[in-house]
N, C-alpha and C. Protein backbone atom coordinates (compact mmCIF):
# COMPACT_ATOMS: atom_id res chain seq x y z
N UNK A 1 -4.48 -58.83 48.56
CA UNK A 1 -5.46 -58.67 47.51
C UNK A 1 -6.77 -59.23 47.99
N UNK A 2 -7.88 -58.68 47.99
CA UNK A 2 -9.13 -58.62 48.20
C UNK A 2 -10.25 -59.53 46.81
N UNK A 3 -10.95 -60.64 47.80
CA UNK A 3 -11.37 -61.16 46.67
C UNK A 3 -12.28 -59.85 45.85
N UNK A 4 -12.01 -60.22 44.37
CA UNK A 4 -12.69 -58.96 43.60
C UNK A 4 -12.12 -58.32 42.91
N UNK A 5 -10.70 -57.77 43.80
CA UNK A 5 -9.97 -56.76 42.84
C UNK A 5 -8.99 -57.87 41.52
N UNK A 6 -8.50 -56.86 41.10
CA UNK A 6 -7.64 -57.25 39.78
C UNK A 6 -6.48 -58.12 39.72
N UNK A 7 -6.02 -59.18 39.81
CA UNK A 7 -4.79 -59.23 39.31
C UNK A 7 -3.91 -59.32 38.59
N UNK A 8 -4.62 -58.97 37.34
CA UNK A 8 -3.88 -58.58 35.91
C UNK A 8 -4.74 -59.92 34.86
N UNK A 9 -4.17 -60.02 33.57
CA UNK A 9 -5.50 -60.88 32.73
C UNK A 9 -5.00 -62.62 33.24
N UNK A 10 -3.58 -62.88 33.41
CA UNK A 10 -4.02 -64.16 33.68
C UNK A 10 -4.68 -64.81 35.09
N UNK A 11 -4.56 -64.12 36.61
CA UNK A 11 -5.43 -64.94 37.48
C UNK A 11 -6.48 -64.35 37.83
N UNK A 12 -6.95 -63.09 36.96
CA UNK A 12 -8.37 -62.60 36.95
C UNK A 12 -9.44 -63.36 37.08
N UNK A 13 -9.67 -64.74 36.37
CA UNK A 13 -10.90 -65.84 36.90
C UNK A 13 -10.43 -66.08 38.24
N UNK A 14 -9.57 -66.49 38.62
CA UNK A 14 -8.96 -67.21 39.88
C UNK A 14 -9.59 -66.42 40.89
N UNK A 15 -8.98 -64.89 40.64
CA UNK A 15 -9.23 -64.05 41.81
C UNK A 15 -10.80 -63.53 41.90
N UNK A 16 -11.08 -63.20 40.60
CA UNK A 16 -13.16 -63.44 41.04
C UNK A 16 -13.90 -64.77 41.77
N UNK A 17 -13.57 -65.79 40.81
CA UNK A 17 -14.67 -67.02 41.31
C UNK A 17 -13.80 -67.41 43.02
N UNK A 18 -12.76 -66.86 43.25
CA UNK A 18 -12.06 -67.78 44.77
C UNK A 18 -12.75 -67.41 45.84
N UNK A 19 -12.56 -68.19 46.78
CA UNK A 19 -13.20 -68.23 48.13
C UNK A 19 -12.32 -68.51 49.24
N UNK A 20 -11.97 -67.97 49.80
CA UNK A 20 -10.56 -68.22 50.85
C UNK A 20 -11.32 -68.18 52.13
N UNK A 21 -11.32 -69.49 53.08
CA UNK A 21 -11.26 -69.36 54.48
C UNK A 21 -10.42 -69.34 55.69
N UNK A 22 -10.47 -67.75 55.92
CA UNK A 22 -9.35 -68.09 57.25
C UNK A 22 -10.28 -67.24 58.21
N UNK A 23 -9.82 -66.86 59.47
CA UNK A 23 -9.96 -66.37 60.46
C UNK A 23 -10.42 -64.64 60.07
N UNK A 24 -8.88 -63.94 58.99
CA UNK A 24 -9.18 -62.74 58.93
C UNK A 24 -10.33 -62.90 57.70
N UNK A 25 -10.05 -61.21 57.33
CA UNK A 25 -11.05 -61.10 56.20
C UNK A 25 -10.18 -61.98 55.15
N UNK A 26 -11.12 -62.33 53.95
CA UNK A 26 -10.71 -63.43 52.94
C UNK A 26 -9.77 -62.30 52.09
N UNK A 27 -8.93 -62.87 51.71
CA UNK A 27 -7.76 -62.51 50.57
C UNK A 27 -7.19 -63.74 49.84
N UNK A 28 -6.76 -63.32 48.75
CA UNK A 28 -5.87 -64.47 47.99
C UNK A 28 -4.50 -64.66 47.98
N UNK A 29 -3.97 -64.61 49.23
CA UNK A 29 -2.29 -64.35 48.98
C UNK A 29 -1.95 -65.85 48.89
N UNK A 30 -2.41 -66.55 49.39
CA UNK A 30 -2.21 -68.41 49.33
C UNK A 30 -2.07 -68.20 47.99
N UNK A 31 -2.99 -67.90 46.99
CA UNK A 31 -2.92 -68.09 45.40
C UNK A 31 -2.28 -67.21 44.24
N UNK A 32 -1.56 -66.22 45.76
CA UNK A 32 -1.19 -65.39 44.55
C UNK A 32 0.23 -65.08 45.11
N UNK A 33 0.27 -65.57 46.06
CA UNK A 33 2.51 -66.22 46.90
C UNK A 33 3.05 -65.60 45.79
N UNK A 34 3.92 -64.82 45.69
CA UNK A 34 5.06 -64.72 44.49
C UNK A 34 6.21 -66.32 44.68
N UNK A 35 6.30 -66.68 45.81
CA UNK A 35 7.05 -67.84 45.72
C UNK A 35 6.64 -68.82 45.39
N UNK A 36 5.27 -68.90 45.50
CA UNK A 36 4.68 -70.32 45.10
C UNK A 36 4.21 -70.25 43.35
N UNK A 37 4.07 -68.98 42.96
CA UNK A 37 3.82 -69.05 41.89
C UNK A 37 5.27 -69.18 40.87
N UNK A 38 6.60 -68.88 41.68
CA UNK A 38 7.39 -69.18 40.76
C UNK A 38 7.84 -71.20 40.75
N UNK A 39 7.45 -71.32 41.55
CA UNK A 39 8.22 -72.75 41.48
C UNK A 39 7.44 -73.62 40.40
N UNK A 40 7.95 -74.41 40.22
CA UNK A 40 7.31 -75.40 38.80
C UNK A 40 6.21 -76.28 39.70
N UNK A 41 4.88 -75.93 39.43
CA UNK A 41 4.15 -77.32 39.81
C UNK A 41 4.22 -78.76 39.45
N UNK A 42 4.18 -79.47 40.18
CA UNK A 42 3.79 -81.14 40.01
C UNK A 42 2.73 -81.71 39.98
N UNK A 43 2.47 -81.98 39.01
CA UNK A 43 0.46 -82.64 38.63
C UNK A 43 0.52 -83.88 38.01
N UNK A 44 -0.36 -84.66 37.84
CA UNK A 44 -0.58 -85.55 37.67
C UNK A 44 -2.41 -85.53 37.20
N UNK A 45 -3.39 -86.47 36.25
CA UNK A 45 -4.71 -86.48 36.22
C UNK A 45 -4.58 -87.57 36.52
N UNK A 46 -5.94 -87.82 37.21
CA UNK A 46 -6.59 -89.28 36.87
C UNK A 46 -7.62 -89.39 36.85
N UNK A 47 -8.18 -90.43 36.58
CA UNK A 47 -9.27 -91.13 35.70
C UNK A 47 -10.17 -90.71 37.03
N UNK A 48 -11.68 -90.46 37.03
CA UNK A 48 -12.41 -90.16 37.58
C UNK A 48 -13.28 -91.89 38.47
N UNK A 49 -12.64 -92.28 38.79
CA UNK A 49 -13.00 -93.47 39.37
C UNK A 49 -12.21 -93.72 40.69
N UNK A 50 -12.99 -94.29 41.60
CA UNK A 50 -12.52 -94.76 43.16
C UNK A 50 -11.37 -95.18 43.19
N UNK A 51 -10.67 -96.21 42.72
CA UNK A 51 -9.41 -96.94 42.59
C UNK A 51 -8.36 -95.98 42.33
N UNK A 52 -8.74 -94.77 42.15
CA UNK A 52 -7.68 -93.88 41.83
C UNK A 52 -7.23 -92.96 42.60
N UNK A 53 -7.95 -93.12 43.92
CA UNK A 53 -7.59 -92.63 45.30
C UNK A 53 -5.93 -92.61 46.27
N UNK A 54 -6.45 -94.34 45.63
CA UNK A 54 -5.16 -94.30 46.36
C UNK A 54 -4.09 -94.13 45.90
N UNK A 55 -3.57 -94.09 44.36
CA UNK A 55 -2.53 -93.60 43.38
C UNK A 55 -2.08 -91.84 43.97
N UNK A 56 -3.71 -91.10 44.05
CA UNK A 56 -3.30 -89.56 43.64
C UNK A 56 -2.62 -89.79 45.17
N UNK A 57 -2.71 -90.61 46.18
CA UNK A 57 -2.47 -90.56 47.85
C UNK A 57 -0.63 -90.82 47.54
N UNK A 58 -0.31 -91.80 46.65
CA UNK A 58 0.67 -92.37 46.63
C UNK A 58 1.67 -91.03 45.78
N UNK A 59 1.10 -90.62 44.93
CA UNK A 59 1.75 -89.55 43.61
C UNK A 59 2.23 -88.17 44.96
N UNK A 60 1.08 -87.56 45.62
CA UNK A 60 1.33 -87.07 46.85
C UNK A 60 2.27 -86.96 47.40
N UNK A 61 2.51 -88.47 48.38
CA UNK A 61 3.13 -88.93 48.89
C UNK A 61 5.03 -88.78 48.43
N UNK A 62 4.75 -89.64 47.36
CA UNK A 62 6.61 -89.21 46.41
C UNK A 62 6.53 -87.97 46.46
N UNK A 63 5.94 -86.85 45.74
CA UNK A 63 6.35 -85.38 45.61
C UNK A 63 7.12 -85.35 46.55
N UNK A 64 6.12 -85.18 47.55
CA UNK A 64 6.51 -84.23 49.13
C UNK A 64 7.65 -84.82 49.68
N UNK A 65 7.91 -86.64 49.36
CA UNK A 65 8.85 -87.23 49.84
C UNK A 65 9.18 -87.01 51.70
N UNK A 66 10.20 -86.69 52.38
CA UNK A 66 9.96 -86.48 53.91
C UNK A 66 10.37 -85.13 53.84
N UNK A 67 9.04 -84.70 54.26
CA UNK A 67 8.30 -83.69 54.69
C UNK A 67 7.30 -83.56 55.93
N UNK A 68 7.31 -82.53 57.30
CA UNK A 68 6.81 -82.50 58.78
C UNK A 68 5.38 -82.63 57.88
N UNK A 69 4.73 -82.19 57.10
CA UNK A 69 3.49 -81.89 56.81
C UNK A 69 2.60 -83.01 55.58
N UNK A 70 3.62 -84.24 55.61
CA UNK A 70 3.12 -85.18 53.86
C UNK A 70 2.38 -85.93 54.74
N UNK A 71 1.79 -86.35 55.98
CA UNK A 71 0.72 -86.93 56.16
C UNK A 71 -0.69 -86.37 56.21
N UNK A 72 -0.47 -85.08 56.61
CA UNK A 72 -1.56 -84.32 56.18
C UNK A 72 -1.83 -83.86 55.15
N UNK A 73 -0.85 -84.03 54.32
CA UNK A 73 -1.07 -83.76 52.43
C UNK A 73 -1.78 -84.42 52.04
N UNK A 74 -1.29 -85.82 52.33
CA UNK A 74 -2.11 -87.41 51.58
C UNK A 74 -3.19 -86.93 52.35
N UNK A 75 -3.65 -87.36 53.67
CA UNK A 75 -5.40 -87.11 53.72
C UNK A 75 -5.80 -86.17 53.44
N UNK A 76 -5.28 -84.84 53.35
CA UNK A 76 -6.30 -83.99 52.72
C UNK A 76 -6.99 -84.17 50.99
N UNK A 77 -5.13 -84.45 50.51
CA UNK A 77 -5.84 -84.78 48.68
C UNK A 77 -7.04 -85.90 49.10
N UNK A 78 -6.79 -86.63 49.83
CA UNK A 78 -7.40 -88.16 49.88
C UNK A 78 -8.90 -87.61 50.08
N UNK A 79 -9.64 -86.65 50.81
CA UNK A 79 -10.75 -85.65 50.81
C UNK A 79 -11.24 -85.53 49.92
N UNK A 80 -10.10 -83.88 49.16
CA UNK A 80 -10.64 -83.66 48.21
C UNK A 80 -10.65 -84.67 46.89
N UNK A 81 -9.94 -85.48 46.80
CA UNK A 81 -10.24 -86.55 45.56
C UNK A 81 -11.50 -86.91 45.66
N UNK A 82 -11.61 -87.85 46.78
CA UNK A 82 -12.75 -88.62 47.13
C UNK A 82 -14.35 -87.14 46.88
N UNK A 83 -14.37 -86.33 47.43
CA UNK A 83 -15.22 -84.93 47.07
C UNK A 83 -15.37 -84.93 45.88
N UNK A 84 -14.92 -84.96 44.76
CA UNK A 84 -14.21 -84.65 43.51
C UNK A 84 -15.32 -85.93 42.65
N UNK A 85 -15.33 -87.04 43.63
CA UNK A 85 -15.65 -88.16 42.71
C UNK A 85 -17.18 -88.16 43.03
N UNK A 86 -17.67 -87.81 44.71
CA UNK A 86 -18.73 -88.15 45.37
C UNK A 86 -19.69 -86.85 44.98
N UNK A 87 -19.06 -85.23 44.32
CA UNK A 87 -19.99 -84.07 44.25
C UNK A 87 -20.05 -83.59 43.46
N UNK A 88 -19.34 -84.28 42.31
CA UNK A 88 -19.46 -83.07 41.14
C UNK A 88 -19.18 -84.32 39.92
N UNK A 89 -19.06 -83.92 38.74
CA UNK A 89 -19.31 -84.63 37.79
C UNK A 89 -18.03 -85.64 36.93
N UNK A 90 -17.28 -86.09 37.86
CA UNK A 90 -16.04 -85.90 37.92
C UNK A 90 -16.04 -88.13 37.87
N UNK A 91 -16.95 -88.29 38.64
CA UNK A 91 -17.08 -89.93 38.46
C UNK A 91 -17.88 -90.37 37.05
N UNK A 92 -18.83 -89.87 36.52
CA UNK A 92 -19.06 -89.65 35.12
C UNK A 92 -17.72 -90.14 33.87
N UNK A 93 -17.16 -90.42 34.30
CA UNK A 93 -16.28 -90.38 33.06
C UNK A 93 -15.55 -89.13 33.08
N UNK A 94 -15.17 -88.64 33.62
CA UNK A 94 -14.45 -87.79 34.13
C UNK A 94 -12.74 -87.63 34.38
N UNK A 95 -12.17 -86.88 35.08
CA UNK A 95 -11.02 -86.86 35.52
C UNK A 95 -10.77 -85.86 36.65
N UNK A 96 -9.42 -86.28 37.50
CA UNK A 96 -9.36 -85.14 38.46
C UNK A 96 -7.96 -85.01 38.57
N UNK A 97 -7.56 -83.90 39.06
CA UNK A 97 -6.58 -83.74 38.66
C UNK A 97 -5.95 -82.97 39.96
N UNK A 98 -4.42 -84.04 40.53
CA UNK A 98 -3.40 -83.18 41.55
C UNK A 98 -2.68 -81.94 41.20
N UNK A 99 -2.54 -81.10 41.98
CA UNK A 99 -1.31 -80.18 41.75
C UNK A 99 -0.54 -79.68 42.87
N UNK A 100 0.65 -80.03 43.28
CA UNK A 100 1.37 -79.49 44.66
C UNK A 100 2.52 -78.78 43.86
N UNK A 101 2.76 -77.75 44.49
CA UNK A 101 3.56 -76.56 44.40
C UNK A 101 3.97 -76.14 45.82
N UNK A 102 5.60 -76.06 46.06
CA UNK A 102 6.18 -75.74 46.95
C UNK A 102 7.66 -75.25 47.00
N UNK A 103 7.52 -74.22 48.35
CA UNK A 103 8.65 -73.35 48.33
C UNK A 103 9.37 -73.99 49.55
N UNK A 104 10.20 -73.22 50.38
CA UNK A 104 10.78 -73.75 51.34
C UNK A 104 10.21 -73.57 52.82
N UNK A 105 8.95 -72.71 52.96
CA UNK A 105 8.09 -73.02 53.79
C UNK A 105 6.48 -73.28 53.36
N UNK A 106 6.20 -73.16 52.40
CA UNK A 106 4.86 -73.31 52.75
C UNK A 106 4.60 -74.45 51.17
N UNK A 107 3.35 -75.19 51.06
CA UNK A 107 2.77 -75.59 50.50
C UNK A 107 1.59 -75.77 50.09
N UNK A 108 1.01 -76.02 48.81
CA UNK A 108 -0.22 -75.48 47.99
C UNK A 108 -0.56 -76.54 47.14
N UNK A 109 -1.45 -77.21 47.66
CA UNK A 109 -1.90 -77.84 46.53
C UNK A 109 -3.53 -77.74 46.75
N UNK A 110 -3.93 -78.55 45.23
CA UNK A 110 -5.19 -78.02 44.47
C UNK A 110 -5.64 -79.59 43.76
N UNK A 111 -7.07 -79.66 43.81
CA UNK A 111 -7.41 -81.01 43.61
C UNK A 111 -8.18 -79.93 42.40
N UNK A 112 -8.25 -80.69 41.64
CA UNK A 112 -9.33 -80.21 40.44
C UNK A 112 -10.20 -80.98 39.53
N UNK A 113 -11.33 -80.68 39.80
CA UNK A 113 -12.47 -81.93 38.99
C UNK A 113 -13.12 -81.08 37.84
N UNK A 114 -13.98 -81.94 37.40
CA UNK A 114 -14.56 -81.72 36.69
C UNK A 114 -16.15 -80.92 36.77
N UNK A 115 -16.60 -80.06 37.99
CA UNK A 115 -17.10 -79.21 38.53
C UNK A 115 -18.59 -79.85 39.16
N UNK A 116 -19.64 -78.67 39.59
CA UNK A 116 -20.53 -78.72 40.13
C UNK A 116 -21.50 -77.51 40.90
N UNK A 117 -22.78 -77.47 40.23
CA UNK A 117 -22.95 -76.34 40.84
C UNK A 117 -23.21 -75.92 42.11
N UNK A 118 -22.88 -77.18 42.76
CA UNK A 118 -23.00 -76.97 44.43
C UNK A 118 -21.53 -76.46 44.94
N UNK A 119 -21.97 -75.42 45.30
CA UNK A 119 -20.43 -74.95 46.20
C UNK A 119 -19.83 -75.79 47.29
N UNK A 120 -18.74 -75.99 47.42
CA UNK A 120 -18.00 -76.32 48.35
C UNK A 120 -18.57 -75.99 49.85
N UNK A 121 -18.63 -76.36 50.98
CA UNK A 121 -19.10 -75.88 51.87
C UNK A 121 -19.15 -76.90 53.07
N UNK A 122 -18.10 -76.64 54.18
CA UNK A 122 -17.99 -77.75 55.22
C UNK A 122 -19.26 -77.93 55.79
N UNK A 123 -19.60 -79.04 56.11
CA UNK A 123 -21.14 -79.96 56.76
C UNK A 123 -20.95 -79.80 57.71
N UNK A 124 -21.60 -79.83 58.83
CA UNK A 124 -21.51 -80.36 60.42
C UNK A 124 -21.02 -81.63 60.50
N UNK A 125 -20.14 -81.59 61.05
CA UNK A 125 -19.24 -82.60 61.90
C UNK A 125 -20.00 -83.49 62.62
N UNK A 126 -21.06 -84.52 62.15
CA UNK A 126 -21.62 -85.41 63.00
C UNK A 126 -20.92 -86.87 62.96
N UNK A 127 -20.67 -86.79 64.68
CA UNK A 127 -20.06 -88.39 64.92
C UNK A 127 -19.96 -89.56 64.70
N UNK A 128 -21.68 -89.42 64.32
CA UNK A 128 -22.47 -90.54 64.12
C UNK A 128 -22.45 -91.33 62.25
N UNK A 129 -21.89 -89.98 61.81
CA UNK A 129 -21.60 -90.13 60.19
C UNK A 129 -20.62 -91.12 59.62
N UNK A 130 -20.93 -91.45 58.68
CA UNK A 130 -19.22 -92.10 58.24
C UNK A 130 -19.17 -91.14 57.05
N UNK A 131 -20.45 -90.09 56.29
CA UNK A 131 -19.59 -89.41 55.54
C UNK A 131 -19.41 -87.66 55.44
N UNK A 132 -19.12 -86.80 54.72
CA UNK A 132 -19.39 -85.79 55.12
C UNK A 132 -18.80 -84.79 56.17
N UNK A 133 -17.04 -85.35 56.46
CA UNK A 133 -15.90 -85.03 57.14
C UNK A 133 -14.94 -84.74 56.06
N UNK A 134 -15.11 -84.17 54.80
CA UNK A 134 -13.89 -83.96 53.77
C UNK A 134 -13.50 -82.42 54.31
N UNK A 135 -14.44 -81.33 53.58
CA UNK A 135 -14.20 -80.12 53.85
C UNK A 135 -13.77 -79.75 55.72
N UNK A 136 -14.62 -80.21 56.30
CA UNK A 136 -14.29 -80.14 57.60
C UNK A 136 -12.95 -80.46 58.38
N UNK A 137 -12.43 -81.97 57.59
CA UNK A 137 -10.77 -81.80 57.99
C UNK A 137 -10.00 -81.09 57.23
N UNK A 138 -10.40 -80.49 56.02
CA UNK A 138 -9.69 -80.02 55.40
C UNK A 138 -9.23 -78.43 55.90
N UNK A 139 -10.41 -77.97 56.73
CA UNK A 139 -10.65 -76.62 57.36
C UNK A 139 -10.43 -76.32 58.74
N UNK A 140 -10.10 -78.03 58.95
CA UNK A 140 -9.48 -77.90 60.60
C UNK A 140 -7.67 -78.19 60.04
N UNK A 141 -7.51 -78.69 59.07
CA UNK A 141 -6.04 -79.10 58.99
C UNK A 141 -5.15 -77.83 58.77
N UNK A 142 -5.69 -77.44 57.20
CA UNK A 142 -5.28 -76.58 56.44
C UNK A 142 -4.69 -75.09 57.05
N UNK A 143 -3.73 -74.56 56.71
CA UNK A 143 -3.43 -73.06 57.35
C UNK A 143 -4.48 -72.25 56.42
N UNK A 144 -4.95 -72.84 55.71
CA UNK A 144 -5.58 -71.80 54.70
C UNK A 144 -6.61 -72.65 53.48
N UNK A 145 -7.86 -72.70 53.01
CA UNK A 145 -8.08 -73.52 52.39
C UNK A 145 -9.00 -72.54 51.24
N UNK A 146 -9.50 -72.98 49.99
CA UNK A 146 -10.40 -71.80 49.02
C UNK A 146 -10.99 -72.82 48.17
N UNK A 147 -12.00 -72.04 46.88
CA UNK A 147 -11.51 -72.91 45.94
C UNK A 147 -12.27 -71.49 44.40
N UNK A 148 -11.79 -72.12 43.45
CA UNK A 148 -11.71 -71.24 42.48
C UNK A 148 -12.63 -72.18 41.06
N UNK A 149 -13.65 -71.90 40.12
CA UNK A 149 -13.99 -71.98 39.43
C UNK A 149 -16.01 -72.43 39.80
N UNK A 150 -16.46 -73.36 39.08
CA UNK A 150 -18.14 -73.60 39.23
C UNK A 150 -18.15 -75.08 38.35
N UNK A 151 -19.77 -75.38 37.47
CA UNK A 151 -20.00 -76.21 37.38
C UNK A 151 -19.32 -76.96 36.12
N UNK A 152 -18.66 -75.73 35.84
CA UNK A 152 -17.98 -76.25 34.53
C UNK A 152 -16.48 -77.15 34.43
N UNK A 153 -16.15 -76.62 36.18
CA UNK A 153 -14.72 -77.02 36.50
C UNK A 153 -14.14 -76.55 37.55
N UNK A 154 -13.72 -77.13 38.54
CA UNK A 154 -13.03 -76.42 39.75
C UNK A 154 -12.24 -76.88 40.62
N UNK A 155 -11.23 -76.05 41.24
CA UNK A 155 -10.04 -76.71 42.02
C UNK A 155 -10.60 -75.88 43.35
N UNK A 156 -10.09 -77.19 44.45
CA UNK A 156 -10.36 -76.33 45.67
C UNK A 156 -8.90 -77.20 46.29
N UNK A 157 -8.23 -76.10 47.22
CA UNK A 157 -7.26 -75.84 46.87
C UNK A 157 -6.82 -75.71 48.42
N UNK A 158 -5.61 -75.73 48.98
CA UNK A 158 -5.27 -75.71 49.96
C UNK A 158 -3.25 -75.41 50.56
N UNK A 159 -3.25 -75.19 51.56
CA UNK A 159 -1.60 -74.41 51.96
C UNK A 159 -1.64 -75.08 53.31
N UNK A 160 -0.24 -75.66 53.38
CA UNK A 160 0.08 -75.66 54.93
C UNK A 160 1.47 -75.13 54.96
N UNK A 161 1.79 -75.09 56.18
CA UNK A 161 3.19 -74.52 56.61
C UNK A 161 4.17 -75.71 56.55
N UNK A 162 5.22 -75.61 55.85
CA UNK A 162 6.11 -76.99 55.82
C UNK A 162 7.29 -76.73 57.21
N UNK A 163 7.29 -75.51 57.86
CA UNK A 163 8.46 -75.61 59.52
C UNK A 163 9.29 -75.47 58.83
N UNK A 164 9.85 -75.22 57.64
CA UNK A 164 11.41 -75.20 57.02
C UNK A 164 12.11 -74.02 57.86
C-alpha cells in the first residue's frame, strides 16, 4: 500500500498523514502487517516529564523480556521519548505514550506525544554534538521507521526484525 491510497475508514488518517523511511519507495506495510495488527498491543502513558524516561526504558524492557532485539528497543523508545519531551508539546504538562506490538518475527512499536508542527526529520550526525542523534539512531537501527499524525498529536513509530 502506497502512502495515499485507502485503507478502509479506520487507518485512513494513519495511511494519509504516515511517512515511512526505507531504501525502497515508501509504503505502509510496517503499519498495516496483518500480524501485527492482530496481536494485542502493550502500552503504557506517562507523564510528560524527564524522570519518566527511564520507567518507559524499564516498561520496554519487561514487555520484550529476552529478546535478540530489547536493547535496541530500550534505546530507541529512550530517543523517541526523550524527542517527545525535547520537540513537541508533550513536556508542557503533557503525556507520552509507549506501544509495542509483536508477532513471532518482527516488532513495532510507537512512541506517541502530544504533537508538533515540526516534522520529524533526522539532523546531521555531528560528533561534536551531545544532542540531535534521536532520529538518526533511530534510522540507522530500525528495519523500518515512519511516523503518523501533526501538531495536534503524533506517534513516530518503528519495526525491527526479532530472528525468531
Amino acid at each position: 500500500m502506497r502512502v495515499g491510497e485507502r485503507a478502509g475508514p479506520h487507518l485512513d488518517n494513519a495511511v494519509r498523514l504516515a511517512r515511512v523511511t526505507t531504501a525502497a519507495a515508501p509504503t505502509l506495510r510496517a503499519m498495516t502487517e496483518q500480524l501485527l495488527l492482530t496481536t494485542r498491543p502493550m502500552q503504557r502513558a506517562f507523564p510528560g516529564r524527564a524522570d519518566q524516561i527511564a520507567p518507559a526504558r524499564d516498561f520496554t524492557k519487561r514487555v520484550l523480556g529476552p529478546c535478540r532485539v530489547t536493547d535496541e528497543a530500550v534505546l530507541l523508545v529512550s530517543e523517541l521519548a526523550t524527542n517527545a519531551l525535547e520537540h513537541t508539546s508533550t513536556a508542557d504538562g503533557g503525556q507520552f505514550r509507549v506501544m509495542i506490538c509483536r508477532n513471532a518475527t518482527w516488532l513495532l512499536i510507537g512512541v506517541s506525544d502530544n504533537g508538533s508542527a515540526k516534522t520529524p526529520e533526522p539532523g546531521p550526525l555531528d560528533p561534536e554534538s551531545e544532542t540531535g542523534r534521536g532520529l538518526g539512531l533511530v534510522e540507522l537501527i530500525a528495519d523500518r521507521w515512519g511516523y503518523c499524525g501533526g501538531e495536534h498529536g503524533r506517534t513516530v513509530w518503528f519495526t525491527l526484525g526479532t530472528g525468531r
